[in-house]
Protein backbone atom coordinates (compact mmCIF):
# COMPACT_ATOMS: atom_id res chain seq x y z
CA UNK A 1 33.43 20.65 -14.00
CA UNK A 2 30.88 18.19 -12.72
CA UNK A 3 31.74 14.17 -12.53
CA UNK A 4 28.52 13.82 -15.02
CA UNK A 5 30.25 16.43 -17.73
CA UNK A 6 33.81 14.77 -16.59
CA UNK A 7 32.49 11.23 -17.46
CA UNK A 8 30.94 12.70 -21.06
CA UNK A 9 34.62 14.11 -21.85
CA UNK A 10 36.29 10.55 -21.45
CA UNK A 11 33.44 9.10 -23.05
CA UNK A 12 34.77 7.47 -26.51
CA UNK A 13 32.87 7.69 -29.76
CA UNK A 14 30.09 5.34 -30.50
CA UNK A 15 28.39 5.02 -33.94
CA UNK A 16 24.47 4.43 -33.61
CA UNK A 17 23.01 1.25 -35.42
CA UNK A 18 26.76 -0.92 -35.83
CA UNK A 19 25.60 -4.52 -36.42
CA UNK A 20 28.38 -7.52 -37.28
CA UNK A 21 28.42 -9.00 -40.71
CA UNK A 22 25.56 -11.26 -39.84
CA UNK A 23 23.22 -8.59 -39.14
CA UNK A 24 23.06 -9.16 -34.92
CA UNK A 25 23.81 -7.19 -31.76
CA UNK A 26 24.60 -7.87 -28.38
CA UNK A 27 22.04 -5.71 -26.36
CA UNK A 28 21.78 -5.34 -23.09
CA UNK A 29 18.39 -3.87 -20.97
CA UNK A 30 19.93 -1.27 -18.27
CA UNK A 31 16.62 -1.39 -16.32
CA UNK A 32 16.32 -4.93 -15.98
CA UNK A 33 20.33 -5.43 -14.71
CA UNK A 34 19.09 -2.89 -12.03
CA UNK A 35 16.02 -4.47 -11.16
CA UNK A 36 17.77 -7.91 -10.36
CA UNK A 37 20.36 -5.60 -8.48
CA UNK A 38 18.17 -4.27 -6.85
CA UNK A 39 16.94 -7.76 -4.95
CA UNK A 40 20.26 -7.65 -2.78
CA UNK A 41 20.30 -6.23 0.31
CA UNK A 42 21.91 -2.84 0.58
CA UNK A 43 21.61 -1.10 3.64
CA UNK A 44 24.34 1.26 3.30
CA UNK A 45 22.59 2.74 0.14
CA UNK A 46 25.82 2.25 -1.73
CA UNK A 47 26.27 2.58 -5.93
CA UNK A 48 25.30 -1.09 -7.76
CA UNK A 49 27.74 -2.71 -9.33
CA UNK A 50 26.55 -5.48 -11.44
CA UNK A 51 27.94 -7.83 -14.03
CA UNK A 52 26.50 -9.86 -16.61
CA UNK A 53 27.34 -12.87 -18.31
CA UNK A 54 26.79 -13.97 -21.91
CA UNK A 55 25.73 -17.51 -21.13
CA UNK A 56 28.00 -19.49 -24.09
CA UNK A 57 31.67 -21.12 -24.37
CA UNK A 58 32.85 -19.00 -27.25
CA UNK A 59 32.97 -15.10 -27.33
CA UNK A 60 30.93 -13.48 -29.42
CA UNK A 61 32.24 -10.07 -28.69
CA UNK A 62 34.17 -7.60 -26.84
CA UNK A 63 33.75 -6.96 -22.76
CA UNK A 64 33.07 -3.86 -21.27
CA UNK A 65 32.26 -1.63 -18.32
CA UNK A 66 29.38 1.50 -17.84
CA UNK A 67 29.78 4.17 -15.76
CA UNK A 68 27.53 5.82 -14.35
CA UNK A 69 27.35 9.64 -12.73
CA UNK A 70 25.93 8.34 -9.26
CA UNK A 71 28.97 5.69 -9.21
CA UNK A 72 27.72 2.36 -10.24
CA UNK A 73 28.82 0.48 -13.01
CA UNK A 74 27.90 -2.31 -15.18
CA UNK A 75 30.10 -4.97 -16.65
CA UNK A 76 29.36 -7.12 -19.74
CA UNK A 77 31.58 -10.22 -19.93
CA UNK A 78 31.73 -11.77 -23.04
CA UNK A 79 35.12 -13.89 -22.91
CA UNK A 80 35.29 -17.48 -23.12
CA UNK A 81 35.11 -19.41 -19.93
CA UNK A 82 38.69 -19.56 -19.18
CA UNK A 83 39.46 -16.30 -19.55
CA UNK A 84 36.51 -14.93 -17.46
CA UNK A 85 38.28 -14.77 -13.98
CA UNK A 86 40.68 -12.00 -15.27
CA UNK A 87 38.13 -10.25 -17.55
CA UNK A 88 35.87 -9.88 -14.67
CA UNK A 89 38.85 -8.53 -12.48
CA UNK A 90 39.98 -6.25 -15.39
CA UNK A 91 36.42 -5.08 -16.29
CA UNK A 92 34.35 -5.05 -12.44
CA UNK A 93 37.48 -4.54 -10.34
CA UNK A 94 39.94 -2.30 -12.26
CA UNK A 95 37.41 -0.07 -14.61
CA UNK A 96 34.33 -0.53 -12.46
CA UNK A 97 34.93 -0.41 -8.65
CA UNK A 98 38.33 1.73 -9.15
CA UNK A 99 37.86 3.77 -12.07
CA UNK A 100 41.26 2.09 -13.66
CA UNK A 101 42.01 3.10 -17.35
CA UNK A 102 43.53 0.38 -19.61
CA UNK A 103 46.95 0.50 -19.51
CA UNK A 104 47.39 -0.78 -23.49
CA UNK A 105 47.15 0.98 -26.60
CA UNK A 106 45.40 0.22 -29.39
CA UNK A 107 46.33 3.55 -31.53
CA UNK A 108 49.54 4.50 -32.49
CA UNK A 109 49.46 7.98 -32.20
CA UNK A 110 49.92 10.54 -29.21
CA UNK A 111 46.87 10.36 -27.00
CA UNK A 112 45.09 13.92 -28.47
CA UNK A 113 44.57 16.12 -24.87
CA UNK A 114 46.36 13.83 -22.22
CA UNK A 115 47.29 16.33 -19.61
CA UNK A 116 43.76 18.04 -19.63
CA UNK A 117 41.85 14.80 -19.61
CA UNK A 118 43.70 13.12 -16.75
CA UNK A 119 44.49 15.81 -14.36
CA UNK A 120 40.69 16.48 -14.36
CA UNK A 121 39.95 12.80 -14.05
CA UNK A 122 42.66 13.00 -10.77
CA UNK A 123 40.10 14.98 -9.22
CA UNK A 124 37.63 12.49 -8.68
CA UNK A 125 39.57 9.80 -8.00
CA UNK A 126 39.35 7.75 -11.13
CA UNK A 127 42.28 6.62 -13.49
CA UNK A 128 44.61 6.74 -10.50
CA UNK A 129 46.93 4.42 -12.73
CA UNK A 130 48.49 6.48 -15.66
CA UNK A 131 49.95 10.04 -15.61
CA UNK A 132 50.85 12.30 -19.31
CA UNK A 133 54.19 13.29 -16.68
CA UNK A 134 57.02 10.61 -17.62
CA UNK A 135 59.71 12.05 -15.13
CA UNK A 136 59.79 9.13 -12.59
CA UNK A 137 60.24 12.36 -10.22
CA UNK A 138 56.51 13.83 -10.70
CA UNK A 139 54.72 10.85 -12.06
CA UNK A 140 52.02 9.63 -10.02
CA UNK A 141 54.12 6.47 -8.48
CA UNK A 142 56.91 8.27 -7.08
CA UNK A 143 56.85 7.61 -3.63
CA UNK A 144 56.61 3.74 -5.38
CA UNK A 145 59.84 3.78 -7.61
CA UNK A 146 61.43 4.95 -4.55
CA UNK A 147 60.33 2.96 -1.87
CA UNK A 148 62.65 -0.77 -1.44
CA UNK A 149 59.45 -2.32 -0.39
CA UNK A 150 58.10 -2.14 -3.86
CA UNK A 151 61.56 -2.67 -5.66
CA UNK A 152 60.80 -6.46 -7.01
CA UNK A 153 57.61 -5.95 -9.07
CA UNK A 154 58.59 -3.92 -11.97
CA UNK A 155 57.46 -0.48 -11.51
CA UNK A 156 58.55 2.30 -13.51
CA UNK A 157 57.33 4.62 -16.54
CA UNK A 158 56.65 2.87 -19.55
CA UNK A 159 55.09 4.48 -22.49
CA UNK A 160 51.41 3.52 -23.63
CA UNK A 161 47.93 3.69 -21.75
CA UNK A 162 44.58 4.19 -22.33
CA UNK A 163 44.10 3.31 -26.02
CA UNK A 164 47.52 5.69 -27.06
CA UNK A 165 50.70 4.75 -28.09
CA UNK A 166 52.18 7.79 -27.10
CA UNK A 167 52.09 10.97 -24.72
CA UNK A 168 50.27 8.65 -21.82
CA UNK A 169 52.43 6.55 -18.91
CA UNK A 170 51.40 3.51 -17.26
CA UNK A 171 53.43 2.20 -14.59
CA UNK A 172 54.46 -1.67 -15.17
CA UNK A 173 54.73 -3.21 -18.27
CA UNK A 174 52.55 -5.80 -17.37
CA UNK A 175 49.41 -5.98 -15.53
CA UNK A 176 45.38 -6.49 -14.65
CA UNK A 177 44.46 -3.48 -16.63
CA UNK A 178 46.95 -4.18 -19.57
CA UNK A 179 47.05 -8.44 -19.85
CA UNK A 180 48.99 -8.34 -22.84
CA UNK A 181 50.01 -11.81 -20.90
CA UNK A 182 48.38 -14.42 -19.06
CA UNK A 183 51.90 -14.20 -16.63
CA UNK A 184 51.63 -11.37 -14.52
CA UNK A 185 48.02 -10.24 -14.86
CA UNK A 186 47.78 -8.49 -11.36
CA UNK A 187 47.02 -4.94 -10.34
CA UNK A 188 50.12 -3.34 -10.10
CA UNK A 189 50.92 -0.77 -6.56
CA UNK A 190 49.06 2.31 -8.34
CA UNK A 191 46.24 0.47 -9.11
CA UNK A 192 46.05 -1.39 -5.77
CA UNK A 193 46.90 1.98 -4.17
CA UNK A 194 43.41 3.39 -6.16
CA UNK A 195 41.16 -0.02 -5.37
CA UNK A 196 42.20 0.81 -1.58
CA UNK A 197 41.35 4.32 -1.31
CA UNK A 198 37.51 2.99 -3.04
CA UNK A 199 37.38 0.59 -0.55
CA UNK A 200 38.49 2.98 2.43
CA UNK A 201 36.28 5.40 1.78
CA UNK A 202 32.97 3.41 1.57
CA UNK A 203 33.67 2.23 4.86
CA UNK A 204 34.78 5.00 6.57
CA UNK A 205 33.02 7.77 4.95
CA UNK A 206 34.45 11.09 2.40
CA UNK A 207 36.41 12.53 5.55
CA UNK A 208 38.43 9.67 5.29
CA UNK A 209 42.52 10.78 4.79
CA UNK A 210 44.79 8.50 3.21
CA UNK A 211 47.78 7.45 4.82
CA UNK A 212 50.89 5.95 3.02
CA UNK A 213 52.59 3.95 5.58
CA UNK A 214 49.34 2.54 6.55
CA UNK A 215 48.47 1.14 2.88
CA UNK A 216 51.47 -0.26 2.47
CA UNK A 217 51.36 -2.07 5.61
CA UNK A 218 47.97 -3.20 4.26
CA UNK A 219 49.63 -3.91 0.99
CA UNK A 220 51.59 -6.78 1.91
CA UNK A 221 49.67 -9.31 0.21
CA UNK A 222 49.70 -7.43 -2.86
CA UNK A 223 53.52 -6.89 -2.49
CA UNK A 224 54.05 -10.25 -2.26
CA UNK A 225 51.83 -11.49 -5.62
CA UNK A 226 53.13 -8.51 -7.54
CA UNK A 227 56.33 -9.63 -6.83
CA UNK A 228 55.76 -12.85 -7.56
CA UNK A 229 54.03 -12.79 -11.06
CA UNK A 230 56.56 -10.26 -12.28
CA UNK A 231 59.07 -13.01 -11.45
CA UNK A 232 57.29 -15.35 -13.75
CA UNK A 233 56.20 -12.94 -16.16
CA UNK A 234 60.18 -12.33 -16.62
CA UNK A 235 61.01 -15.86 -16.93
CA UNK A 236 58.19 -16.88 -19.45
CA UNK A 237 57.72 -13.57 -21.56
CA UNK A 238 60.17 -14.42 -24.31
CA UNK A 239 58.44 -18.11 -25.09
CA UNK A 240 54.77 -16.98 -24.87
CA UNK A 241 52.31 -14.90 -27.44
CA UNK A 242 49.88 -12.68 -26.57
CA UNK A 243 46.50 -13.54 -26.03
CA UNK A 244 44.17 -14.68 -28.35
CA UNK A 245 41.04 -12.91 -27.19
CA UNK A 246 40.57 -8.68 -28.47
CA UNK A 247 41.25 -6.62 -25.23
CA UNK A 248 37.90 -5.14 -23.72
CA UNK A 249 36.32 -2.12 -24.73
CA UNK A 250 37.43 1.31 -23.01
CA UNK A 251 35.03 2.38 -20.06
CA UNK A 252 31.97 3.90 -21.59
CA UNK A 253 29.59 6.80 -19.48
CA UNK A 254 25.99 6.08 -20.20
CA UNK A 255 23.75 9.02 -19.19
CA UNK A 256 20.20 9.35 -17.55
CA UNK A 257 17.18 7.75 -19.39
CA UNK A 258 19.36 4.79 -21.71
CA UNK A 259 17.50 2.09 -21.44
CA UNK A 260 19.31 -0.47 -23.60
CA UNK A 261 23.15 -0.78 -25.23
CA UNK A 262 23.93 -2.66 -28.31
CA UNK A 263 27.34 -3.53 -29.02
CA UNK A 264 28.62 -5.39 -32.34
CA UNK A 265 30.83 -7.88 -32.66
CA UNK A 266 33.15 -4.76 -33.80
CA UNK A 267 32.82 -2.87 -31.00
CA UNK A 268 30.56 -0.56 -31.72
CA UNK A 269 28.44 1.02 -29.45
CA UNK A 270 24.99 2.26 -29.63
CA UNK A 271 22.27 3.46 -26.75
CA UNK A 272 18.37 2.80 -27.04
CA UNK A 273 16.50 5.61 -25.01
């Protein structure tokens, strides 16, 4: 299976022509995001990844991240200003530059072909962070739950990931790709793990190997404020509520010749060829 057919399996429903109660949509022009991207400097030839800003104090709507086949993304912030600087992580870093999934659930049912749809997403390298395996032996993070270095940020097999209550794993209760919480909002070692093997592998090239011992030696920063915000994530998360804002909306594949996408206030998503 190709990464273009991949991407249009994970692709969620839209519904054409949503608008809010008031009548409006958010739309956004594809072409003109890639024309301003196209003003920086890229000698490397490398995928675009842009993000765009609805220019208010208030949100008006629900964030998001495109994929596209040839790897670029775009993200669509719409979050107040103080919760930008995690939205933008979440949305750019997590769905766009790693190919996270979410790691909350928004139905409660058992996610509908979880075993098919990740172990063919495995293959090129995107939602790295949840497994349909729950035996702490096979999942994923293995090597992880078993390793001392990584013993003080919470990791183990929690149920719940990428929109489904059930039948999907994700690996901390807490974190970037979840933010349930404003404590402990942080990639957790999978994720990290995945962002590291993107970044490794635009510099060096696709004949790059991964090594373990050598990302964790390069994970020692990330050890450190993993550990650190699960710490205060455990001594806050009985006196705090969740959020106030609606999580983002799942990663969405736009194919060849879109030239605009409306979303409503709802969430729902439409393309304009």
């Amino acid at each position: 299976m190709s990464l273009t057919r991949h991407l249009e399996k994970l692709t969620r429903d839209t519904e054409a022509g949503e608008t809010d109660e008031g009548g409006n949509r958010n739309a956004v022009l594809i072409d003109v995001c890639n024309q301003y991207a196209g003003l920086v400097p890229n000698p490397n030839g490398q995928e675009n990844k842009v993000c765009v800003f609805l220019n208010i104090d208030n949100s008006l709507g629900r964030s998001w991240c495109d994929w596209y086949s040839d790897g670029s993304c775009l993200g669509v912030i719409f979050e107040s200003i103080e919760h930008r600087p995690t939205v933008v992580n979440h949305e750019l870093g997590g769905h766009g530059f790693a190919f996270l999934d979410d790691e909350y659930s928004l139905y409660d049912k058992p996610h509908p072909n979880a075993q098919e749809a990740y172990e063919n997403a495995w293959q090129y390298g995107m939602l790295l962070n949840l497994d349909w395996r729950s035996d702490p032996e096979q999942v994923r993070w293995s090597r992880f739950l078993k390793d001392p270095r990584y013993s003080e940020e919470g990791l183990g097999v929690f149920e719940g990931g990428g929109y489904y209550s059930k039948g999907v794993f994700r690996p901390t209760e807490n974190s970037m790709m979840r933010m349930d919480y404003a404590p402990g909002a942080v990639f957790n070692a999978p994720s990290r793990e995945a962002i590291y093997r993107h970044i490794m592998r635009m510099g060096k090239g696709e004949d790059w190997t991964f090594d373990y011992d050598t990302f964790v030696e390069a994970d020692a920063a990330g050890r450190k404020q993993a550990a650190a915000a699960y710490s205060e994530y455990l001594s806050t998360r009985s006196s705090i509520a969740i959020d106030n804002f609606e999580p983002g909306l799942p990663p969405i594949f736009v194919e060849d010749g879109v030239k605009e996408i409306c979303v409503s206030k709802e969430g729902k998503v439409s393309f304009v060829r």
